[in-house]
Protein backbone atom coordinates (compact mmCIF):
# COMPACT_ATOMS: atom_id res chain seq x y z
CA UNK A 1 10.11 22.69 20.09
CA UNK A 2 7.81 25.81 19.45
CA UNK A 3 7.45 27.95 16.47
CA UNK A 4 9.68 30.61 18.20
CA UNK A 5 12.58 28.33 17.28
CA UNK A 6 11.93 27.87 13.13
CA UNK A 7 14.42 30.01 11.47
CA UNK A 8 13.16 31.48 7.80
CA UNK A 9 15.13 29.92 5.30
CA UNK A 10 14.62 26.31 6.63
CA UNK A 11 12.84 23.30 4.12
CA UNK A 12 9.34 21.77 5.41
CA UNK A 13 8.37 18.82 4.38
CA UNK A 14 4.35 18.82 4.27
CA UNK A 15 2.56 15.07 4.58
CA UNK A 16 -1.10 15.28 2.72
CA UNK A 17 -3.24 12.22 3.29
CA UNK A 18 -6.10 12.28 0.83
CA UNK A 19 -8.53 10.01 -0.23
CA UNK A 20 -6.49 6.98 1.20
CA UNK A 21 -3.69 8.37 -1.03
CA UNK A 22 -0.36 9.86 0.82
CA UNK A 23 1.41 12.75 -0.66
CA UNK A 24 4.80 14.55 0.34
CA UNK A 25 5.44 18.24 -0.63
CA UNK A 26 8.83 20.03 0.29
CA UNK A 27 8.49 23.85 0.78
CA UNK A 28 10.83 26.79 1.81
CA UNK A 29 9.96 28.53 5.32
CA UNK A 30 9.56 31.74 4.81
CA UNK A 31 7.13 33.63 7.45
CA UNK A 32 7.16 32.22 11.17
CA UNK A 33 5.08 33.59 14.08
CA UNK A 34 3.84 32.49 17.42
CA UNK A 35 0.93 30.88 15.39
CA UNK A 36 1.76 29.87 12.25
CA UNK A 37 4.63 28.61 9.63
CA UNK A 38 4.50 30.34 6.30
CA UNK A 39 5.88 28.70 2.67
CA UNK A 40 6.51 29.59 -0.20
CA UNK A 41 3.13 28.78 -2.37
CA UNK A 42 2.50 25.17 -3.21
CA UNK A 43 2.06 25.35 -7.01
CA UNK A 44 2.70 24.91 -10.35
CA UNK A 45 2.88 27.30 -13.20
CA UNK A 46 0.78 30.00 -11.93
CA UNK A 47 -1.93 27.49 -10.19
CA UNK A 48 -2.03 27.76 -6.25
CA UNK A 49 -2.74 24.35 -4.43
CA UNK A 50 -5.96 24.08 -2.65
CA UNK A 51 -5.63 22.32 0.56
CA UNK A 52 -9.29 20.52 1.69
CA UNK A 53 -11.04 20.55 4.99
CA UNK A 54 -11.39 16.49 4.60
CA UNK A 55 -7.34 16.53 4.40
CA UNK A 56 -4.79 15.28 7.15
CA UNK A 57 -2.01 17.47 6.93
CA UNK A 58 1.47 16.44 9.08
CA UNK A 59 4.93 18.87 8.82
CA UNK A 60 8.59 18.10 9.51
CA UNK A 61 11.00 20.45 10.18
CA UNK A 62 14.68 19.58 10.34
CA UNK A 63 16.60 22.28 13.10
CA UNK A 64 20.02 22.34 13.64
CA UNK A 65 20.57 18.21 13.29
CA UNK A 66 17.13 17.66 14.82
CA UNK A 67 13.87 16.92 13.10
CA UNK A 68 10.43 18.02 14.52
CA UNK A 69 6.90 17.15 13.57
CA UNK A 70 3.54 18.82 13.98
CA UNK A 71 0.56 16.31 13.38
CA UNK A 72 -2.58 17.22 11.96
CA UNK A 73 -1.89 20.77 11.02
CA UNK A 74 -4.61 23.43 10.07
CA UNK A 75 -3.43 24.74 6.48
CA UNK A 76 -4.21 27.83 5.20
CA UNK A 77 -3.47 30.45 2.75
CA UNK A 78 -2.21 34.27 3.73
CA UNK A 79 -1.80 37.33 2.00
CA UNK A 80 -0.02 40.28 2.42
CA UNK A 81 -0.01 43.80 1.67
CA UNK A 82 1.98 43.51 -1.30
CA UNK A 83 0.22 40.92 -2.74
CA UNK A 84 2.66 38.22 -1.70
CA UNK A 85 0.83 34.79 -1.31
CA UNK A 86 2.14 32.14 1.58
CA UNK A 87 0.75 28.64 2.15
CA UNK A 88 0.71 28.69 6.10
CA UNK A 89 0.81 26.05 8.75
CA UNK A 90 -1.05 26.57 12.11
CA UNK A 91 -0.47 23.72 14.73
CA UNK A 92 -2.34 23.07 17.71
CA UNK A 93 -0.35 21.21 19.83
CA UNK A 94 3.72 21.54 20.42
CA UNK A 95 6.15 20.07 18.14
CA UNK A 96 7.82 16.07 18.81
CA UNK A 97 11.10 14.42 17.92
CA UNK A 98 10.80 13.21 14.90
CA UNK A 99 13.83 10.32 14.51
CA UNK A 100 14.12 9.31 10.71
CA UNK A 101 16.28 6.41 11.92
CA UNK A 102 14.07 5.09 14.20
CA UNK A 103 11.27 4.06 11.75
CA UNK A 104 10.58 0.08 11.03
CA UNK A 105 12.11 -1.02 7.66
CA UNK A 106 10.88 -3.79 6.53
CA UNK A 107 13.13 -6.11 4.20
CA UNK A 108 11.68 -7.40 1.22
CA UNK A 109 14.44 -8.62 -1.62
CA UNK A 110 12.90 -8.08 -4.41
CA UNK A 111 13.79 -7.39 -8.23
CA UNK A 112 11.05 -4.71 -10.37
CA UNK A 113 11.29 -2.28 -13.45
CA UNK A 114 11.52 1.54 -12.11
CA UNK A 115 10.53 4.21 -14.76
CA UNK A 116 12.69 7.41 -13.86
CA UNK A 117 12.38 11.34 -14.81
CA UNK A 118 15.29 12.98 -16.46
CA UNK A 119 14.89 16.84 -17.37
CA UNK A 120 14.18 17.99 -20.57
CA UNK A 121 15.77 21.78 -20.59
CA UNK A 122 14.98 22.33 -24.24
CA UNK A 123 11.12 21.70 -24.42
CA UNK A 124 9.05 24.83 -24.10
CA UNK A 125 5.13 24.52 -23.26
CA UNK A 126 2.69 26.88 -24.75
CA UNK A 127 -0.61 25.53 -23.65
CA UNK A 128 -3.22 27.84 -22.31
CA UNK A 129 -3.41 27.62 -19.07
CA UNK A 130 -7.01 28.69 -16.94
CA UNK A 131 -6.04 31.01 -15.22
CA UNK A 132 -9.02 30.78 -12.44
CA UNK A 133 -8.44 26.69 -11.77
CA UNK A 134 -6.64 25.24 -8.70
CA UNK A 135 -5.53 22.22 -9.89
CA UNK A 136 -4.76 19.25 -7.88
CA UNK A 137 -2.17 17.47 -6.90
CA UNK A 138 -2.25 14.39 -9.33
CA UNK A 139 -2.78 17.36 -12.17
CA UNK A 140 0.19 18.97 -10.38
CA UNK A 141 2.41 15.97 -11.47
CA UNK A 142 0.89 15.34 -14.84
CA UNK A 143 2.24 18.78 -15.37
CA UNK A 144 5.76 18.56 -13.30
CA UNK A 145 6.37 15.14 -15.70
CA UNK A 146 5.59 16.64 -18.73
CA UNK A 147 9.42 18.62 -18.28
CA UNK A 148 10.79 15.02 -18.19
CA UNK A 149 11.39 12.26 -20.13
CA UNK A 150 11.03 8.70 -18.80
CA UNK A 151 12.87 5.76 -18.95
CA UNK A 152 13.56 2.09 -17.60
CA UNK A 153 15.34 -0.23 -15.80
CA UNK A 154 15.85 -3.12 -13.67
CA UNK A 155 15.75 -2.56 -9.92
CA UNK A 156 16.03 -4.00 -6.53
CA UNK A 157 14.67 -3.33 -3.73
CA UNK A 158 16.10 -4.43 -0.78
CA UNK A 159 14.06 -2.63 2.33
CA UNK A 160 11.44 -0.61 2.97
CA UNK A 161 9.68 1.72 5.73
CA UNK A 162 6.25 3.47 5.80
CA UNK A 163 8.05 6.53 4.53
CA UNK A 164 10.47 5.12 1.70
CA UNK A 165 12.71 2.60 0.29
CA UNK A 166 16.56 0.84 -0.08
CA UNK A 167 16.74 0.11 -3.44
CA UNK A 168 19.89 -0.43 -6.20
CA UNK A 169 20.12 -0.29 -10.04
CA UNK A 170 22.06 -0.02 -12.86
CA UNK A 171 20.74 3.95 -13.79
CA UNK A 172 22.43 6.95 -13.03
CA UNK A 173 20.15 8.37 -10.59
CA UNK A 174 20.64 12.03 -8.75
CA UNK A 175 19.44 13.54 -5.52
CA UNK A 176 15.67 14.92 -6.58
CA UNK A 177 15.03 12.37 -9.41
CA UNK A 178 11.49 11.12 -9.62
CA UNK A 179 10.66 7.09 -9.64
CA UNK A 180 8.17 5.24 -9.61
CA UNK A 181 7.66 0.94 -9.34
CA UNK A 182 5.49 -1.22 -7.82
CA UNK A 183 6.03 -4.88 -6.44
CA UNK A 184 4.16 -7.48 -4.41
CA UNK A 185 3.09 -6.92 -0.08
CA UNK A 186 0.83 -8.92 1.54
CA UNK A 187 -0.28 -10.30 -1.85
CA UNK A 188 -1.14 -7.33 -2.91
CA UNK A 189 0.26 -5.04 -6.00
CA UNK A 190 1.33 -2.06 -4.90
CA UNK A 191 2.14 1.46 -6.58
CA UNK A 192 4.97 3.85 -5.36
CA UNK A 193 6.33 7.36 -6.89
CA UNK A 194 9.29 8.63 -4.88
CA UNK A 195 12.10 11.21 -4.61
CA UNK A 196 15.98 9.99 -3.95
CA UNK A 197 16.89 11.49 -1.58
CA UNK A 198 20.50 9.51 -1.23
CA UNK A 199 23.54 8.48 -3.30
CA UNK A 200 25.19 5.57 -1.27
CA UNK A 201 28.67 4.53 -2.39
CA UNK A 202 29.52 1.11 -4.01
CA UNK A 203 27.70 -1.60 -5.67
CA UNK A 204 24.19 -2.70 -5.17
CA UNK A 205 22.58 -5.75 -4.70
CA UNK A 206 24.31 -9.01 -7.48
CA UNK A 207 24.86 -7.07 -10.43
CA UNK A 208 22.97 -3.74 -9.62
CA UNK A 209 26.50 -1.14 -9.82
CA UNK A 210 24.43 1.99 -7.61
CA UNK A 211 22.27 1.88 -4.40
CA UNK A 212 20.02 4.47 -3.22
CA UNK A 213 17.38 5.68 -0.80
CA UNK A 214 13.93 7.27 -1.66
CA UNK A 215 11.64 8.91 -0.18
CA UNK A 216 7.68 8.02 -1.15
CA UNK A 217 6.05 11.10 -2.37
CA UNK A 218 2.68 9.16 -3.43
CA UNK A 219 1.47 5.36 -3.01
CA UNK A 220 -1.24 3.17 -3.72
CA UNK A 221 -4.33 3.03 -1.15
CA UNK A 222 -3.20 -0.13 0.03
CA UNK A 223 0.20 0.52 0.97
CA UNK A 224 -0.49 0.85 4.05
CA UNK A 225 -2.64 -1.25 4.87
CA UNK A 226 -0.04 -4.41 3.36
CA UNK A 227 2.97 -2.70 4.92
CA UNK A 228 1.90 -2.93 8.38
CA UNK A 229 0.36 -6.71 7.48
CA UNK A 230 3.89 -7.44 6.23
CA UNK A 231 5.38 -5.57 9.43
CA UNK A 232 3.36 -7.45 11.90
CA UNK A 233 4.46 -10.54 10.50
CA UNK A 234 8.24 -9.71 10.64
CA UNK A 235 8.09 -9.00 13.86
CA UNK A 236 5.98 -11.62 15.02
CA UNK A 237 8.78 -14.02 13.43
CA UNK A 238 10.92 -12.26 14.84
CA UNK A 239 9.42 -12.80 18.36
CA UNK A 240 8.99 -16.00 17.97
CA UNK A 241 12.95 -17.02 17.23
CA UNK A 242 13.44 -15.81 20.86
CA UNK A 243 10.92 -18.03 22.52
């Protein structure tokens, strides 16, 4: 696929790994040429977000039932005549099949405590707000959360993948709800804050009435690292039942 074939309009999802820390942003396309992909500006409130030169920056675009990904994007920011301001995109290398249903997931059975975001629509915020400060994206959050109120409950998770997670619970959870848990891989504790990004139908896992998938939008540094541990192992067992 080549950039001739993005139609304005479309979502992009933009993968930021920073610092050993993985990020997911979701954008509207709305500028395309033969040499970039233009979004509507990363931000919040009236703060742009200021990509670095030490970032790796991946996008997905999902055309007509397919999904295509450019790795290790230059990002940029463009301005037009009228002022308008566009987070853009520039790849340097053509587009590849990008198959969702493809990736490993992992199972792991186990119970943890999510924390989840519900809207607030009646809270108004009147801090000052520095005007000439990008802030980042862990500021960006502190700020998106402060519209929500949290609260708790018991979870399972039944699988996961390098990109998100199977997981059922009592709450009433809705497509674009934040939550965040951690649990146990490779030994290790690690930290997740994802998006759901689907309602399944019927019960969960035992006594667990609603089942959902999530997509990660930020983990722990070692995720990673003990997910492909974890995934080595699986499949070595797995190899190993044939022999």
């Amino acid at each position: 696929m080549d950039l001739s074939q993005v139609k304005p309009g479309s979502l992009l999802e933009i993968y930021i790994r920073r610092d050993g820390y993985n990020y997911k942003v979701v954008s509207k396309i709305e500028y395309v040429d033969s040499k970039c992909i233009g979004v509507s500006p990363i931000a919040s409130r009236t703060k742009l977000f200021r990509f670095l030169d030490t970032d790796t920056v991946d996008i997905v675009c999902k055309q007509d039932d397919s999904s295509w990904k450019w790795a290790n994007v230059k990002p940029g920011l463009m301005t037009f005549e009228d002022g308008t301001k566009l987070h853009i995109f520039s790849p340097s290398r053509q587009a590849e099949a990008f198959n969702r249903r493809s990736t490993f997931r992992l199972p792991i059975y186990k119970e943890t405590i999510i924390s989840y975001e519900k809207p607030i629509f009646d809270k108004e915020n009147n801090d000052d707000v520095d005007e000439d400060r990008d802030l980042s994206i862990d500021e960006m959050l502190d700020q998106i959360s402060e519209r929500y109120c949290e609260l708790t409950a018991k979870a399972f998770i039944k699988d996961i993948s390098e990109g998100g997670a199977a997981i059922s619970t009592d709450a009433l959870l809705e497509k674009g709800d934040i939550v965040n848990f951690d649990f146990e891989l490779a030994y290790e504790q690690v930290k997740c804050r994802a998006i759901v990004v689907s309602v399944r139908g019927g019960k969960g896992k035992e006594y667990f009435e609603n089942s959902y998938g999530v997509s990660f939008v930020e983990t722990s540094t070692n995720f990673v690292k003990s997910f492909f541990a974890e995934q080595r192992k699986s499949l070595q067992k797995s190899k190993f039942s044939f022999e």
